[in-house]
Protein backbone atom coordinates (compact mmCIF):
# COMPACT_ATOMS: atom_id res chain seq x y z
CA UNK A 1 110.09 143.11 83.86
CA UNK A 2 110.07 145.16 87.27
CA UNK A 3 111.68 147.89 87.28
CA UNK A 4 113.98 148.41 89.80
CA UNK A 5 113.34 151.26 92.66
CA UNK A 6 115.48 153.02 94.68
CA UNK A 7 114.49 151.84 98.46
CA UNK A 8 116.68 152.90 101.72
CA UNK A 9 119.04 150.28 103.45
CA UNK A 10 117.57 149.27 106.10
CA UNK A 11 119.46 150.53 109.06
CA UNK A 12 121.35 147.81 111.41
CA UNK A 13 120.97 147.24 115.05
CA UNK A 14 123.32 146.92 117.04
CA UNK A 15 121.17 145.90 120.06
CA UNK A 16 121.71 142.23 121.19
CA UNK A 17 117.96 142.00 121.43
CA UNK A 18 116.17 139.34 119.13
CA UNK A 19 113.13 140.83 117.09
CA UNK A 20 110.55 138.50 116.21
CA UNK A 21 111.04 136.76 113.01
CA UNK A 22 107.50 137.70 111.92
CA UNK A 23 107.75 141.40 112.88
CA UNK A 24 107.27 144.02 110.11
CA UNK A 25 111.07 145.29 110.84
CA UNK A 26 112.03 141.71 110.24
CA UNK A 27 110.43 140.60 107.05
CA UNK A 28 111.19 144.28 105.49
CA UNK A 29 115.10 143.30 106.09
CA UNK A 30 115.03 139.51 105.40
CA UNK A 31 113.28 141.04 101.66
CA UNK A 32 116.38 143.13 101.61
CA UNK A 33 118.69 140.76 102.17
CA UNK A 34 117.28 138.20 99.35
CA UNK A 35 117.19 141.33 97.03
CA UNK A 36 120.75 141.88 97.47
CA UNK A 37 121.84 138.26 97.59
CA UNK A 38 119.77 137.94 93.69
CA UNK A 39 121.54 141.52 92.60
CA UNK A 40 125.14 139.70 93.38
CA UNK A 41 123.77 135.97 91.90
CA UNK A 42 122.71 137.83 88.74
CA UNK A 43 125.34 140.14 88.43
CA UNK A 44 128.12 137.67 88.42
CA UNK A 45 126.15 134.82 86.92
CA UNK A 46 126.83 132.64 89.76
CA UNK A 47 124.28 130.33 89.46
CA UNK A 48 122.76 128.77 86.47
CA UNK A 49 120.13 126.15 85.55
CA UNK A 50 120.73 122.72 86.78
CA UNK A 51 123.19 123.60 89.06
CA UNK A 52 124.15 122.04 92.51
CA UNK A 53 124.92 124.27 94.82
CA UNK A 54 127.24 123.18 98.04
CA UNK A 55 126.62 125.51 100.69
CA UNK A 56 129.18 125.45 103.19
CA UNK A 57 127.73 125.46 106.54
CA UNK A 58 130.34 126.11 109.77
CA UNK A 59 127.57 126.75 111.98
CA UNK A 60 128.38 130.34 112.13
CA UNK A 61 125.24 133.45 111.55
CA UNK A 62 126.69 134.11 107.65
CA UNK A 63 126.76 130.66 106.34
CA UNK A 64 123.54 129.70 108.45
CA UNK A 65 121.93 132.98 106.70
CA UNK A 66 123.54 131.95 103.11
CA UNK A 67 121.66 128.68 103.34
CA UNK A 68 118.24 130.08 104.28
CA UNK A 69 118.56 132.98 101.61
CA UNK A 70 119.22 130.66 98.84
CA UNK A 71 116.93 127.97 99.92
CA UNK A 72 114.26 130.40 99.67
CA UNK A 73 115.73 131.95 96.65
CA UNK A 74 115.23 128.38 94.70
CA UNK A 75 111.24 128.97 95.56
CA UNK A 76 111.21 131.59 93.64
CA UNK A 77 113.85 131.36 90.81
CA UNK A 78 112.96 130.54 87.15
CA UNK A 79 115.70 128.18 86.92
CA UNK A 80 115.83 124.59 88.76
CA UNK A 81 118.68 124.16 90.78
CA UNK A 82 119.67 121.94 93.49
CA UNK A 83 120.85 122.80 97.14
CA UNK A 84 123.17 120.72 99.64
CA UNK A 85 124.38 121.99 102.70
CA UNK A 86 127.95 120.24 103.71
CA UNK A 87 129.59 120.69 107.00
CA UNK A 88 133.30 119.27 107.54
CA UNK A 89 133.61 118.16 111.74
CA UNK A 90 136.84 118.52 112.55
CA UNK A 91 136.85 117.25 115.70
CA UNK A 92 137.82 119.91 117.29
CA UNK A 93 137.29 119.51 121.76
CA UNK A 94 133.50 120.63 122.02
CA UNK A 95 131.87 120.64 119.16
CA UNK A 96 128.40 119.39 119.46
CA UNK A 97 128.50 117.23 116.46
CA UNK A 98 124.26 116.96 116.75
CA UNK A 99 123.67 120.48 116.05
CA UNK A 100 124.23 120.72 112.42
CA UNK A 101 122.33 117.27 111.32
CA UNK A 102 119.27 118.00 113.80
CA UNK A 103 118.87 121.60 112.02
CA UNK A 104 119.49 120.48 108.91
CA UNK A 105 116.82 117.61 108.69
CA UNK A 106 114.26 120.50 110.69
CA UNK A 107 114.31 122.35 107.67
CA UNK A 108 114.50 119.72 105.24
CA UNK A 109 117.68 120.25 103.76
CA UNK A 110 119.24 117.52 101.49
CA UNK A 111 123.20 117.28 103.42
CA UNK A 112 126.57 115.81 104.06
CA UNK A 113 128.54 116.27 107.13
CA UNK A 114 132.23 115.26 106.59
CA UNK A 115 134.21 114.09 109.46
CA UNK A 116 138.32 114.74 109.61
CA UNK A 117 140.43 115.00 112.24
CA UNK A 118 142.07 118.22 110.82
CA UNK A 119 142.49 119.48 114.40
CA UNK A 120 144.85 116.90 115.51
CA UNK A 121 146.94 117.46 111.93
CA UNK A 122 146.76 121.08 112.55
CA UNK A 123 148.24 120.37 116.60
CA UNK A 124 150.92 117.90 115.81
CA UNK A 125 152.17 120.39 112.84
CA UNK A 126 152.15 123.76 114.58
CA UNK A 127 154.55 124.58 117.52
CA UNK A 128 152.41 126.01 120.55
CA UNK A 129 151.19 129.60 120.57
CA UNK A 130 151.21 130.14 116.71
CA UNK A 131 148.69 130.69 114.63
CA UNK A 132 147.22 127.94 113.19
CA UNK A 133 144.50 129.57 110.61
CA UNK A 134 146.70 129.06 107.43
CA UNK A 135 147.39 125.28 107.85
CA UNK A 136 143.76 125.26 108.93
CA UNK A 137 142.93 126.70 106.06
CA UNK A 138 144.34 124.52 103.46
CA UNK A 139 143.26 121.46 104.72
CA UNK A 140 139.45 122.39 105.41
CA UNK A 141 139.86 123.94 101.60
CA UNK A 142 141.57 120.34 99.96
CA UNK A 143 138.62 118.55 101.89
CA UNK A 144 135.71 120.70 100.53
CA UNK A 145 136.51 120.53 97.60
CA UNK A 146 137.25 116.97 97.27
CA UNK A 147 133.36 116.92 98.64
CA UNK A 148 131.89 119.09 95.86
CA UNK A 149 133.06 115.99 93.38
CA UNK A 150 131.34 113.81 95.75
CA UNK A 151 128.05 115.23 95.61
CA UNK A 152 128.46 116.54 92.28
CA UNK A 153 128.36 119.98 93.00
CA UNK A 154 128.76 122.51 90.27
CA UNK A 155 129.06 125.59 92.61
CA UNK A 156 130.20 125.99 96.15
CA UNK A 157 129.05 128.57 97.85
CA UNK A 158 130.59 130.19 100.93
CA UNK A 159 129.39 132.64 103.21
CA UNK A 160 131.80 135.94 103.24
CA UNK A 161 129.98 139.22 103.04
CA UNK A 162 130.79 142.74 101.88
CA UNK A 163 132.52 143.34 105.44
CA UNK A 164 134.73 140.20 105.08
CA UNK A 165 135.54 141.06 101.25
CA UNK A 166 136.73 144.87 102.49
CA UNK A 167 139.00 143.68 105.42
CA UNK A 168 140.65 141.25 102.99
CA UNK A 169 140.76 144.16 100.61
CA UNK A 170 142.73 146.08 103.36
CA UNK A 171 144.68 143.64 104.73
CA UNK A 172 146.37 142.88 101.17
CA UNK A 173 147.18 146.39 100.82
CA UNK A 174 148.31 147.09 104.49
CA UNK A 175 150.32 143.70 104.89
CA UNK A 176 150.65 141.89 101.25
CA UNK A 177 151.35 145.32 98.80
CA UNK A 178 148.47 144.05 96.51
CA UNK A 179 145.02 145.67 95.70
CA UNK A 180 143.44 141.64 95.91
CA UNK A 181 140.49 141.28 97.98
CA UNK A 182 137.86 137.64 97.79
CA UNK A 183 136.49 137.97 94.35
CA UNK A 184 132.51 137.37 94.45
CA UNK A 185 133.51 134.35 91.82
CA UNK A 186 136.17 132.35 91.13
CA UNK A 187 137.22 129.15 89.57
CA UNK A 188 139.67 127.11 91.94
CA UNK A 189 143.57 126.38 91.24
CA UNK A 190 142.68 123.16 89.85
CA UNK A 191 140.03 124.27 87.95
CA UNK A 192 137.58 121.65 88.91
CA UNK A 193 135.47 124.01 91.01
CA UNK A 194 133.49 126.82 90.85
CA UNK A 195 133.53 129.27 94.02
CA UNK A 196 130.22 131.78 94.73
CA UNK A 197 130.04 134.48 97.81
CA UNK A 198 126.39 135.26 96.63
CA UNK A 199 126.34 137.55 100.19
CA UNK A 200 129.03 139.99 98.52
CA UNK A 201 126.45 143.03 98.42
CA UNK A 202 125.09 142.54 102.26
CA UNK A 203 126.92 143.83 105.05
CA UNK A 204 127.78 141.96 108.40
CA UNK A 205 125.56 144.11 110.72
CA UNK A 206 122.40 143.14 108.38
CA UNK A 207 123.08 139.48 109.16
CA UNK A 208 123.66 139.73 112.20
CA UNK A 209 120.44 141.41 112.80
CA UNK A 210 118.91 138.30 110.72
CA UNK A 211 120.87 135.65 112.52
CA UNK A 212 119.19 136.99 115.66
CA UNK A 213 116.02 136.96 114.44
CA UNK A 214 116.22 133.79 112.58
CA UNK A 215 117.19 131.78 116.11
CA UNK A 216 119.93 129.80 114.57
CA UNK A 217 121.89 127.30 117.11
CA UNK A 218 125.19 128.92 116.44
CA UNK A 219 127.86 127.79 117.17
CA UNK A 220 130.95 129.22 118.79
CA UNK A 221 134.18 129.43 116.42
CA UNK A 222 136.52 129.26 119.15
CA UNK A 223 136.87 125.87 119.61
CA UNK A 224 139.97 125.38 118.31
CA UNK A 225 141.33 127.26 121.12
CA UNK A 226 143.03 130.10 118.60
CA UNK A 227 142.63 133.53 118.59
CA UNK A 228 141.18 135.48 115.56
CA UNK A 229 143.90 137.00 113.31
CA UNK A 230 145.06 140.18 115.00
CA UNK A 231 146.03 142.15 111.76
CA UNK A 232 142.22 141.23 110.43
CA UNK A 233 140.80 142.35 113.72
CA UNK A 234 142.77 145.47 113.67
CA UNK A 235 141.26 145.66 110.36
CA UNK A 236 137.74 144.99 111.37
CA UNK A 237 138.10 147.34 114.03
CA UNK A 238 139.25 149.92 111.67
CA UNK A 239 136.17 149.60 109.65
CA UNK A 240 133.51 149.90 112.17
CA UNK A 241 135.03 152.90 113.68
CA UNK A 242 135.08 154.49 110.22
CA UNK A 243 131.46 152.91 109.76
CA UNK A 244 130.19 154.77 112.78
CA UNK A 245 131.57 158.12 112.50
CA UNK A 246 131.53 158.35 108.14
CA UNK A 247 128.15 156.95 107.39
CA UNK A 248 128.25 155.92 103.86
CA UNK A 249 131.79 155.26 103.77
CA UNK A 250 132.08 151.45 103.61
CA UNK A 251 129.60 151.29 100.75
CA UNK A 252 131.68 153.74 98.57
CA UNK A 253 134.49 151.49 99.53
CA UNK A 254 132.57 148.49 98.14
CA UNK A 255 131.36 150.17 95.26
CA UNK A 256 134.75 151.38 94.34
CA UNK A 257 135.38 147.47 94.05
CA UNK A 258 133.75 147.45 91.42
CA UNK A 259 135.04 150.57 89.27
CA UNK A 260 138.42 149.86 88.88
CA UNK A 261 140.42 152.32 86.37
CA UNK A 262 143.93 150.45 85.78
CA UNK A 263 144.94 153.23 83.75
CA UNK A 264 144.89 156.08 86.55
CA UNK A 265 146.87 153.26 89.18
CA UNK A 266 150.24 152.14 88.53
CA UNK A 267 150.40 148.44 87.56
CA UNK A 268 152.14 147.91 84.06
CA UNK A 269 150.58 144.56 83.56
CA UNK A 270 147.08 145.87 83.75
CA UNK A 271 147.76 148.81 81.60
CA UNK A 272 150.69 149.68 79.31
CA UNK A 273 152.24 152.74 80.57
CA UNK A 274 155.63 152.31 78.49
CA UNK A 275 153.95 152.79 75.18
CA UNK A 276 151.79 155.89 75.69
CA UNK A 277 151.96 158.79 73.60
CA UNK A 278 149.87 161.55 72.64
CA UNK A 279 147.31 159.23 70.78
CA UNK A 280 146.89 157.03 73.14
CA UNK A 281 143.05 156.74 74.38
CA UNK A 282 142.74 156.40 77.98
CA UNK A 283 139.04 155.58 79.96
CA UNK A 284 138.90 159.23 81.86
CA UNK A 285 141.60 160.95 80.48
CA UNK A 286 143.83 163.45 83.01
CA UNK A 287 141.54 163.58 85.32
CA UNK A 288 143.73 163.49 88.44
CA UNK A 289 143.66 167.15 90.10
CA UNK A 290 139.60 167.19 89.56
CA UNK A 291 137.18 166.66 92.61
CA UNK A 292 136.38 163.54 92.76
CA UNK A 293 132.32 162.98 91.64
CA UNK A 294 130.96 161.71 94.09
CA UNK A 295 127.08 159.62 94.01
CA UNK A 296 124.18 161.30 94.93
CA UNK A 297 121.81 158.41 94.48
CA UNK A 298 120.43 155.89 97.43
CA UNK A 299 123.13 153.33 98.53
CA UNK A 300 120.82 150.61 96.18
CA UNK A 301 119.56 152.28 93.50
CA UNK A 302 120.72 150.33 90.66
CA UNK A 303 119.94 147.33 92.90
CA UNK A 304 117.96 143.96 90.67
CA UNK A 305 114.98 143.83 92.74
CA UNK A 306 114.32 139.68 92.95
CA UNK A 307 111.26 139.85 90.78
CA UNK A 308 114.01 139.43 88.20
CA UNK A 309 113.90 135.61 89.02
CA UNK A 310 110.33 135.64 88.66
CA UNK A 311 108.97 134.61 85.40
C-alpha cells in the first residue's frame, strides 16, 4: 500500500485571475484536492461499493467542484459506484434554466433536474424584508430527498467544505449555546437517507482557486433577491481575518473537530460528572493548567494519499 507522505498545502490565491487548467500550479492543486476529498471518503466510510451517489448541484464553484472530484474519483476507485448529478429549479426570476443540462450532458454526466416553484411558496409565506433562508431551506431539503428515492440513490452528497463546517461550528456556539457544527456524515430524520460532505478536509480558498481554473458557468446565488445571513457573514468574516493574520489557525480549528475530550468540557450527557470519584479513569487525566501540546507536523501529514483507492 502507499505510504502516505507529508506534502505542503498548497497555498491559495486570492487573485481573481484564472490559471490555466493544464498549468503545473493547477494539476499539483486539483491532485490535492482529490487527495483530501479520498482522506474524508475513507475516513468516514462515506461511500461504499454499489452505491449511487446524488450529487447536489446548485450551480455554485463547491458543488460544481464536488461533482468533478468524485467523477474523477470513480476512475480511479476499486469499488463501482454510480454518480447522478440532480439540480432542483426553483424558479426563481433569472435563472438560466439551460446552464445546468447543457454542462451536464458536456461532460457526460448521467442527471435529473427537478423543477418546483419553491420561490413563489417561499414569497407568499414570508412577510417582506425577512429572511427567507430557513423556509427555503426546508423545502429544497423535503424535495431532495424525496429525489434520492427517485433515482435510487444510496448517498447524497452535498458540497459544504471545511470553511462552511467551521462557521456553522461558530455560529452554534455564538448564537445557538451548542458545540454542533455539519457532521461530514449523517443519516437524515427519517432515516431513509444517507448524507456525505466528502469536501470536509478542503478549504474554500482551494476551490475557489479550482473553480477558476476549471471555467465552470456559475451561477449567481442571489437570485432570490435575499441577502446572505448576516450572523454567518459576520462569521465568515471573522474567519478570514483570523486566517490572514494566524496562519495555521483554521486548520487547528478543524482538527480540533475531530479530538473531542467530553470529559475535560462540561456536558453531563456526554460524560458522567455526578459519579466520579477517585477511581474513576478519565482519557487525559487533570490536565487543565498544562500548556497545551501543540502539532509540529505538516498541516496533512497523516493525510490517505488516493493511491489508497487504487488496487
Amino acid at each position: 500500500m502507499e505510504q502516505a507522505v507529508a506534502v505542503p498545502a498548497p497555498v491559495a490565491d486570492d487573485s481573481p485571475e484564472t490559471e490555466s487548467r493544464f498549468s503545473n500550479s493547477f494539476l499539483r492543486l486539483k491532485k490535492f484536492l482529490m487527495r483530501r476529498t479520498g482522506e474524508a471518503i475513507v475516513d468516514y466510510g462515506m461511500i461504499e461499493d454499489g452505491d449511487v451517489v446524488m450529487v447536489c448541484v446548485s450551480g455554485g464553484k463547491d458543488s460544481f467542484t464536488l461533482l468533478s472530484l468524485l467523477l474523477e474519483l470513480r476512475e480511479r476507485a476499486p469499488i463501482d459506484f454510480r454518480v447522478v448529478a440532480m439540480n432542483l429549479d426553483q424558479k426563481q426570476p433569472g435563472f438560466p434554466d439551460h446552464v445546468l443540462p447543457a454542462y451536464f450532458e458536456s461532460i457526460g454526466v448521467e442527471y435529473k433536474i427537478v423543477t418546483e416553484n419553491t420561490y413563489k411558496i417561499v414569497k407568499d409565506k414570508i412577510p417582506e424584508g425577512k429572511t427567507t433562508c430557513s423556509l427555503c431551506s426546508r423545502l429544497r431539503r423535503g424535495i431532495i430527498y424525496r429525489t434520492a428515492k427517485e433515482v435510487g440513490a444510496t448517498k447524497i452528497a452535498l458540497g459544504h467544505h471545511r470553511d462552511d463546517m467551521i462557521e456553522t461550528l461558530f455560529l452554534n456556539m455564538f448564537f445557538g449555546g451548542k458545540m454542533k457544527s455539519m457532521p461530514p456524515k449523517l443519516v437524515s430524520d427519517d432515516r431513509q437517507n444517507v448524507v456525505i460532505r466528502p469536501l470536509a478536509y478542503c478549504s474554500e480558498k482551494d476551490i475557489e482557486r479550482f473553480a477558476r481554473g476549471m471555467e465552470y458557468p456559475i451561477i449567481p446565488c442571489n437570485l432570490c433577491g435575499s441577502q446572505e445571513n448576516a450572523q454567518r457573514k459576520q462569521i465568515k468574516a471573522m474567519l478570514r481575518d483570523w486566517d490572514s493574520r494566524f496562519p495555521g489557525r483554521i486548520v487547528s480549528i478543524a482538527t480540533a473537530m475531530k479530538n473531542v475530550v467530553p470529559s475535560h468540557l462540561a456536558d453531563g450527557k456526554l460524560f458522567d460528572f455526578l459519579n466520579v470519584s477517585r477511581g474513576t479513569e478519565v482519557e487525559q487525566g487533570d490536565i487543565v493548567f498544562d500548556a497545551p501540546e501543540l502539532p509540529t507536523v505538516a498541516e496533512d501529514a497523516q493525510a490517505i494519499p488516493i493511491g489508497i483507492w487504487r488496487s
